[in-house]
PDB file of N, CA and C in Angstrom:
ATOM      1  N   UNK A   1      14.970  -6.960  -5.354  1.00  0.00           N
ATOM      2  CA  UNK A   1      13.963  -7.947  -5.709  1.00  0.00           C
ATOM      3  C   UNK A   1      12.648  -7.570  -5.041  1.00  0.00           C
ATOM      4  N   UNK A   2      11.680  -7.631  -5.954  1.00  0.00           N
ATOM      5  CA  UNK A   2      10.352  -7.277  -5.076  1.00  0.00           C
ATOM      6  C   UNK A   2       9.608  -8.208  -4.939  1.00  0.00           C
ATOM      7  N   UNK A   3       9.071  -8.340  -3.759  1.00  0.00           N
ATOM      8  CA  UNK A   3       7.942  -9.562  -3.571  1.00  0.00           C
ATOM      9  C   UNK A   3       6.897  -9.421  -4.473  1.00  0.00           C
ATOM     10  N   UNK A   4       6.080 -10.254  -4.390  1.00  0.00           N
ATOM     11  CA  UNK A   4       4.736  -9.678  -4.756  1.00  0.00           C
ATOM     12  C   UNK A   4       3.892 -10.659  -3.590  1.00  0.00           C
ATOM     13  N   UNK A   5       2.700 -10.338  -3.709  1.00  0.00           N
ATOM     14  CA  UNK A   5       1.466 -10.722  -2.709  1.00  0.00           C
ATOM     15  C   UNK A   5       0.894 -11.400  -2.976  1.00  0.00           C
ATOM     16  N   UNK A   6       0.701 -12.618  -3.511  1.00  0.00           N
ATOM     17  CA  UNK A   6      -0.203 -13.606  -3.761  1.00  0.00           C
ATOM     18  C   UNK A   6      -1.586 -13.926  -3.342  1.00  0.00           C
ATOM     19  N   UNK A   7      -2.517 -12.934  -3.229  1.00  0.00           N
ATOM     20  CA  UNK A   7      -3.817 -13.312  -2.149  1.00  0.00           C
ATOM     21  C   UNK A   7      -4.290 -14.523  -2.433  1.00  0.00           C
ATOM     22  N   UNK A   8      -4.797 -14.812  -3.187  1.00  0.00           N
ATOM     23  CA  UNK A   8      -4.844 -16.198  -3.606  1.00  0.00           C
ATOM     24  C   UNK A   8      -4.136 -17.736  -2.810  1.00  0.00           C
ATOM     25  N   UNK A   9      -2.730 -17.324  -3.136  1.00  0.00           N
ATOM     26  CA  UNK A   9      -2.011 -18.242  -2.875  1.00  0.00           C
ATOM     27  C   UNK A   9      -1.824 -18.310  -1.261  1.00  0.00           C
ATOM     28  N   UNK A  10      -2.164 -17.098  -0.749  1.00  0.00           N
ATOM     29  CA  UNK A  10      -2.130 -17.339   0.976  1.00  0.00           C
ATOM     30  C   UNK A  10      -3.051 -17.465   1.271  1.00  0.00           C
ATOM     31  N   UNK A  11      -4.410 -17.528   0.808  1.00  0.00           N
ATOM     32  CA  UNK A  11      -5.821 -18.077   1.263  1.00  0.00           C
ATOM     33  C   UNK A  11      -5.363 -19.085   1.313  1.00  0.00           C
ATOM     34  N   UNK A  12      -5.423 -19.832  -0.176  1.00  0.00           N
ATOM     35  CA  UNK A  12      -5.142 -21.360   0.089  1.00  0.00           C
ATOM     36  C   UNK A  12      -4.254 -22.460   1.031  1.00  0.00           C
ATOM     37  N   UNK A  13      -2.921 -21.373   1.256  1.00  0.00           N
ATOM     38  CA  UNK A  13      -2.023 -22.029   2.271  1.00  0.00           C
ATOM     39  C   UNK A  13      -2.415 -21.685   3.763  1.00  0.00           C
ATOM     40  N   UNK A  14      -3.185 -20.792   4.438  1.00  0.00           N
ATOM     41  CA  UNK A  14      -3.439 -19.797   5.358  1.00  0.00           C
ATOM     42  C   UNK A  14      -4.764 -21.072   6.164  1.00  0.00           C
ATOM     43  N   UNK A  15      -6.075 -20.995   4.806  1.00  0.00           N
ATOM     44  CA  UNK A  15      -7.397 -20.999   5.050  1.00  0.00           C
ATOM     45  C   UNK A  15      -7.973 -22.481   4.160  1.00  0.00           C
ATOM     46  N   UNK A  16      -7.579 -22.253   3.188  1.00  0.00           N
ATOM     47  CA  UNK A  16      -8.324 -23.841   2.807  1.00  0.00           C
ATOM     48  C   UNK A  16      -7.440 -24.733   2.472  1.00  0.00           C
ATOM     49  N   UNK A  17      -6.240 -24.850   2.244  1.00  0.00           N
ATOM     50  CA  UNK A  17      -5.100 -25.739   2.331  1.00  0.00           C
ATOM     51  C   UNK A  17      -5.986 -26.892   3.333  1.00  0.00           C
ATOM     52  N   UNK A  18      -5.019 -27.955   3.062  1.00  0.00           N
ATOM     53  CA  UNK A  18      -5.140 -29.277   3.574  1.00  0.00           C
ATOM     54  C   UNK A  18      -4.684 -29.018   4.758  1.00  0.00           C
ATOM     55  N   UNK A  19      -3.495 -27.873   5.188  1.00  0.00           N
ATOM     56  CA  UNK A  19      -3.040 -27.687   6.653  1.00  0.00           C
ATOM     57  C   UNK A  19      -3.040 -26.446   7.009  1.00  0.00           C
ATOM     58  N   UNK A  20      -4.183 -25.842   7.216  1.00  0.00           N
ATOM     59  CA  UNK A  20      -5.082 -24.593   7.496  1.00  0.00           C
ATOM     60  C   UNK A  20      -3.972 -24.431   9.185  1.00  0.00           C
ATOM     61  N   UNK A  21      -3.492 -23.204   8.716  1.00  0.00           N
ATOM     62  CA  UNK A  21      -2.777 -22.924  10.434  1.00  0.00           C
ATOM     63  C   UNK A  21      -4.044 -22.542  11.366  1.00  0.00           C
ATOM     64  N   UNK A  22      -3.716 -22.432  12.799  1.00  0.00           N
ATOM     65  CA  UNK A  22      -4.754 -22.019  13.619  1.00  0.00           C
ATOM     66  C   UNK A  22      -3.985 -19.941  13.503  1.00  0.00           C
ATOM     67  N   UNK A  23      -5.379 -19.157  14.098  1.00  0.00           N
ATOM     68  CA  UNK A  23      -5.147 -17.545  14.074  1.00  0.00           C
ATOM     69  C   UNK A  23      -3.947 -17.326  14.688  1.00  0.00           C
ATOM     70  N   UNK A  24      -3.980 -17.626  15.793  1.00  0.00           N
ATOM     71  CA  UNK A  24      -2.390 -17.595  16.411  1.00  0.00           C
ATOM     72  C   UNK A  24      -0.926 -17.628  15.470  1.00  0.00           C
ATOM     73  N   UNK A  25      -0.806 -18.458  14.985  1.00  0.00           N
ATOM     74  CA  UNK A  25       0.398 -18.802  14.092  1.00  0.00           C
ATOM     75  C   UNK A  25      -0.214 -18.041  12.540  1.00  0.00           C
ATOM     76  N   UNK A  26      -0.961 -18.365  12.268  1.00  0.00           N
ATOM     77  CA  UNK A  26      -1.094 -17.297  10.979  1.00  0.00           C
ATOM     78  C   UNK A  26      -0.853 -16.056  11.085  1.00  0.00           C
ATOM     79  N   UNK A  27      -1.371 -15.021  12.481  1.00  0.00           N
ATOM     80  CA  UNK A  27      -0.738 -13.693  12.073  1.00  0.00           C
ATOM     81  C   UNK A  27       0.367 -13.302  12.147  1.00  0.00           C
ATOM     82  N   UNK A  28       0.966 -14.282  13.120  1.00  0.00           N
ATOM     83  CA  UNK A  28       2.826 -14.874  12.908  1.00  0.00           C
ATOM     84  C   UNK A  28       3.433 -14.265  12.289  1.00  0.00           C
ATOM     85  N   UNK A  29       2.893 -15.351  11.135  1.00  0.00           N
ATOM     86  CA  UNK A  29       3.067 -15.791   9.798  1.00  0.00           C
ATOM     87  C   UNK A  29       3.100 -14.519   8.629  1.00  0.00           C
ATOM     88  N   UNK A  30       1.905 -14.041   8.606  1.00  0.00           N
ATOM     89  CA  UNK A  30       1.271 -13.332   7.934  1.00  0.00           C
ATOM     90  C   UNK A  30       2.553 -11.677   8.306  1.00  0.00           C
ATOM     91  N   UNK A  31       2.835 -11.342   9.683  1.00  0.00           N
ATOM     92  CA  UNK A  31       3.282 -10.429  10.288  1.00  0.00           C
ATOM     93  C   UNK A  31       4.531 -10.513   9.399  1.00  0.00           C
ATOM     94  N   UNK A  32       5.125 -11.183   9.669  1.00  0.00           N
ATOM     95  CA  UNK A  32       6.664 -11.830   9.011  1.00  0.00           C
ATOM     96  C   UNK A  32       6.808 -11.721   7.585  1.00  0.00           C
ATOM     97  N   UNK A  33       5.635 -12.033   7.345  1.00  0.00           N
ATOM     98  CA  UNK A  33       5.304 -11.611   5.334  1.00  0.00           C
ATOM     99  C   UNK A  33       5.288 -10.155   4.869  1.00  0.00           C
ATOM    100  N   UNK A  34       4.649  -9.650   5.682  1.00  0.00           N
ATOM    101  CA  UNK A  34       4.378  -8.212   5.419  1.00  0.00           C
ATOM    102  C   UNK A  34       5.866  -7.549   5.566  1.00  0.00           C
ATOM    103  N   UNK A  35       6.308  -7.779   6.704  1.00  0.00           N
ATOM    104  CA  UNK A  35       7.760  -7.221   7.473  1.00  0.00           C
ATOM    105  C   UNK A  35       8.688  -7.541   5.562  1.00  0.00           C
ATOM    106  N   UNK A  36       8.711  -8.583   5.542  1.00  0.00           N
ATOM    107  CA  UNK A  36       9.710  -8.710   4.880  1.00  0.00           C
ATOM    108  C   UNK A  36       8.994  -8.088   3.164  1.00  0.00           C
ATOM    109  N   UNK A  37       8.123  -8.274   3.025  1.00  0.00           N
ATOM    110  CA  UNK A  37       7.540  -7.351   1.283  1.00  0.00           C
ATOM    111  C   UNK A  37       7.360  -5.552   1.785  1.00  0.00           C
ATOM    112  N   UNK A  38       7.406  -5.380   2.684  1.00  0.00           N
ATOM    113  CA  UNK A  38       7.465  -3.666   2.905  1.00  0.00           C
ATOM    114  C   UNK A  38       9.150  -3.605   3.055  1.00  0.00           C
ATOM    115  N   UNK A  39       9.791  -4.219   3.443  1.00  0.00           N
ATOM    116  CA  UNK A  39      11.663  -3.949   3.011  1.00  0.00           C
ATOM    117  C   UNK A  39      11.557  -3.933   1.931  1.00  0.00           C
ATOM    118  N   UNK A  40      11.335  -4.957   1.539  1.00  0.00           N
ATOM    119  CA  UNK A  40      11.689  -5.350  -0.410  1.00  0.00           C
ATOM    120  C   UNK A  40      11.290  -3.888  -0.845  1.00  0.00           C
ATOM    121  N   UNK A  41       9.830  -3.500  -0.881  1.00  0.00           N
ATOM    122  CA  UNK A  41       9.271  -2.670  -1.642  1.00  0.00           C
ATOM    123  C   UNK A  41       9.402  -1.099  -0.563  1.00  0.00           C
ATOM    124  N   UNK A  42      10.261  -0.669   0.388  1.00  0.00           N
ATOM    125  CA  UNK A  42      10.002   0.349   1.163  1.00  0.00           C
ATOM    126  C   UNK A  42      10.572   1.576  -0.003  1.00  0.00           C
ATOM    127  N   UNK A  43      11.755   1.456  -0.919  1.00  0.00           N
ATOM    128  CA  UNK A  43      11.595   2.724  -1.801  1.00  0.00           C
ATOM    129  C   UNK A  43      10.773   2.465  -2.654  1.00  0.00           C
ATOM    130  N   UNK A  44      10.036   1.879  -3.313  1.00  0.00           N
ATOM    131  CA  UNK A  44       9.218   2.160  -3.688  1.00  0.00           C
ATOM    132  C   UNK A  44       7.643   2.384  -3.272  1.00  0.00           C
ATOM    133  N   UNK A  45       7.722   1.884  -2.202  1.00  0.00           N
ATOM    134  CA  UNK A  45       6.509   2.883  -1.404  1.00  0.00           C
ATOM    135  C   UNK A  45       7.016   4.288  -0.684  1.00  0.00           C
ATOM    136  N   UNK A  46       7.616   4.961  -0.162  1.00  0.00           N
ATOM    137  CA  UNK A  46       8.329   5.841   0.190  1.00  0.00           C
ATOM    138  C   UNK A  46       8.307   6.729  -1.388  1.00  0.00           C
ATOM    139  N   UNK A  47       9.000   6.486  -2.604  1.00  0.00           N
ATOM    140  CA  UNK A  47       8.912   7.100  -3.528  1.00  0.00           C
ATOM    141  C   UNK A  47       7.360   7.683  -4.057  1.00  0.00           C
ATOM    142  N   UNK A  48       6.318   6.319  -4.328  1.00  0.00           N
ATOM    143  CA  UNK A  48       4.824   6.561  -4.617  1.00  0.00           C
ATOM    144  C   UNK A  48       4.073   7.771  -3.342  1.00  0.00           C
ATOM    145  N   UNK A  49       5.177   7.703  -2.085  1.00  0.00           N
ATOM    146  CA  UNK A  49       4.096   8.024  -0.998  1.00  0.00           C
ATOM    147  C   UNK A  49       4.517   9.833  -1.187  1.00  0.00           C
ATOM    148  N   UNK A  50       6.089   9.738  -1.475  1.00  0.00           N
ATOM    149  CA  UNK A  50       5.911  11.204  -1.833  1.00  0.00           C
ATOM    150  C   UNK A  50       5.558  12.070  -3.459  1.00  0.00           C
ATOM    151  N   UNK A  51       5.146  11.191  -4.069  1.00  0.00           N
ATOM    152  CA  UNK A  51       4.487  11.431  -5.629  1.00  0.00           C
ATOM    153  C   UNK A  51       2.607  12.073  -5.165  1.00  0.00           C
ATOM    154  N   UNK A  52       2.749  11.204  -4.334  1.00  0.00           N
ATOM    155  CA  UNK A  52       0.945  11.205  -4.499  1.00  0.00           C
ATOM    156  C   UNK A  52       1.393  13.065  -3.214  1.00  0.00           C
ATOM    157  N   UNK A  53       2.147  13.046  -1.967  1.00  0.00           N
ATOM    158  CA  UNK A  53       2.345  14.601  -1.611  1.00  0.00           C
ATOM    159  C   UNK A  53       2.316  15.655  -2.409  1.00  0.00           C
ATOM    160  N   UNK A  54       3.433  15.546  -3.487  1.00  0.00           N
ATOM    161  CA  UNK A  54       3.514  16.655  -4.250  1.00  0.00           C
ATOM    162  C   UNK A  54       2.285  16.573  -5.397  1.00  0.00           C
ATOM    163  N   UNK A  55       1.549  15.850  -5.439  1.00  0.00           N
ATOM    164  CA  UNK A  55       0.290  15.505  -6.884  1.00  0.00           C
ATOM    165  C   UNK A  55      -0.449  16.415  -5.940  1.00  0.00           C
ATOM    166  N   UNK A  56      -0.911  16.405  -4.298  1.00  0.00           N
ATOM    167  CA  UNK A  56      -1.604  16.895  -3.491  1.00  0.00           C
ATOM    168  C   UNK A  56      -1.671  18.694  -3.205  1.00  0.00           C
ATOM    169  N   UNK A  57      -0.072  18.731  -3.179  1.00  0.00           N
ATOM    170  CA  UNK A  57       0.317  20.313  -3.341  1.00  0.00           C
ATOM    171  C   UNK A  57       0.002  20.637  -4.532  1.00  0.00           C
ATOM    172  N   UNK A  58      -0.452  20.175  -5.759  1.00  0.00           N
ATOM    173  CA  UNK A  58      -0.603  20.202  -7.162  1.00  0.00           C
ATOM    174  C   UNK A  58      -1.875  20.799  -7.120  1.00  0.00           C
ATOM    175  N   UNK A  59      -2.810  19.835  -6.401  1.00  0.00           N
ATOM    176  CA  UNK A  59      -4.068  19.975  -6.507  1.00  0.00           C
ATOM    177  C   UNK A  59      -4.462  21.435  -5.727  1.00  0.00           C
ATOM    178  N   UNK A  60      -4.118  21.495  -4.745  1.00  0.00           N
ATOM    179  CA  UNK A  60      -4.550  22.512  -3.962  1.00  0.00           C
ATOM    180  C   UNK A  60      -3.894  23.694  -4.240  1.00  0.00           C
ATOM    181  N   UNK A  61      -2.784  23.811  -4.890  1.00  0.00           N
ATOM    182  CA  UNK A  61      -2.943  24.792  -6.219  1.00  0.00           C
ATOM    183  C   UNK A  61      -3.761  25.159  -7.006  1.00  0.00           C
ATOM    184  N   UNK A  62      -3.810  24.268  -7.928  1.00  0.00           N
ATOM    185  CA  UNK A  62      -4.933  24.080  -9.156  1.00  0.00           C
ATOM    186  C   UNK A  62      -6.615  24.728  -8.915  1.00  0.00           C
ATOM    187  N   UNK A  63      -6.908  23.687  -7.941  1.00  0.00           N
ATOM    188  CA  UNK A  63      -8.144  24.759  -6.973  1.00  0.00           C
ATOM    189  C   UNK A  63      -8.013  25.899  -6.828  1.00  0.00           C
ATOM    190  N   UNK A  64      -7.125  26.342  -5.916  1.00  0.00           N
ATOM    191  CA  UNK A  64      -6.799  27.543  -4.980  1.00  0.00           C
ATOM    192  C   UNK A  64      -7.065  28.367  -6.839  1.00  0.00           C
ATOM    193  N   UNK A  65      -6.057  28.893  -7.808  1.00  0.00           N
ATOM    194  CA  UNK A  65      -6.570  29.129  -8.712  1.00  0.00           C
ATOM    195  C   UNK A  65      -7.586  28.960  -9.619  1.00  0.00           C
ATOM    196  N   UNK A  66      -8.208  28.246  -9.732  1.00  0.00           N
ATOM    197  CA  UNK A  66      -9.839  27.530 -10.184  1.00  0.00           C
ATOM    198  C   UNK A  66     -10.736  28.824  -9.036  1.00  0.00           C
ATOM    199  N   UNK A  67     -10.616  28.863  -7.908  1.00  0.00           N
ATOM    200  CA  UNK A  67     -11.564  29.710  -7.178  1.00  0.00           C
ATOM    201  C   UNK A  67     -10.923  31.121  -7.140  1.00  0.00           C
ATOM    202  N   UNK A  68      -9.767  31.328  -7.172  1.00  0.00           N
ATOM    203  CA  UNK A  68      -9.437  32.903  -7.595  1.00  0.00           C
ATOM    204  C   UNK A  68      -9.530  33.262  -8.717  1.00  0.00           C
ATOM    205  N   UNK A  69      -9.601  32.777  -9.911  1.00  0.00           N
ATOM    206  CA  UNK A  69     -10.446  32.855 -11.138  1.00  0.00           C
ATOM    207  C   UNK A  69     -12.028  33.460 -11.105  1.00  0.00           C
ATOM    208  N   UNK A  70     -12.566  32.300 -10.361  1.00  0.00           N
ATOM    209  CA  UNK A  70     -13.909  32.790 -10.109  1.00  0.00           C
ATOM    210  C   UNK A  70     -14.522  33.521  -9.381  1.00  0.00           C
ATOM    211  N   UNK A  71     -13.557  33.837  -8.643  1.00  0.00           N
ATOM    212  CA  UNK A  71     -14.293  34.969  -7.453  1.00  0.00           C
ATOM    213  C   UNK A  71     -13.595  36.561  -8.595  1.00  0.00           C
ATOM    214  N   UNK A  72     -13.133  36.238  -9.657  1.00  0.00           N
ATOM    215  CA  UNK A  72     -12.876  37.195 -10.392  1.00  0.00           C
ATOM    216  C   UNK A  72     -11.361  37.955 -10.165  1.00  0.00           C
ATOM    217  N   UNK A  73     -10.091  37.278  -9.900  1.00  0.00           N
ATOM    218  CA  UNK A  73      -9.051  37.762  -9.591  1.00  0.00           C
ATOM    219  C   UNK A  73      -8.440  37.942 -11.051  1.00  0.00           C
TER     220      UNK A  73
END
């Protein structure tokens, strides 16, 4: 099951809600939120995080040939 993030919906409960927590207990709060939507979603960040690595080794390929091209190889 994946969370999702509501920014919205934690302004309003966080910051303009009728019962606005004080900073103390909000980053608590907030800490505990995160903890638990980075489990939910850790393979799929872990998966995206090594997509965008190998897109990176892609690139610096792609270059690396783009400039041995032009230096006339």
């Amino acid at each position: 099951m994946a969370l999702s993030f509501p920014g919205e919906q934690l302004l309003w409960d966080y910051v303009e809600g009728p019962k606005a927590l004080p900073p103390h207990l909000m980053k608590r709060d907030l800490a505990l939120y995160l903890e638990r939507y980075f489990e939910a979603n850790g393979v799929t960040i872990k998966r995206l995080a090594l997509l965008f690595a190998v897109s990176i080794v892609f690139l610096f390929i792609e270059v690396g040939a783009l400039i041995w091209l032009w230096v006339g190889g």
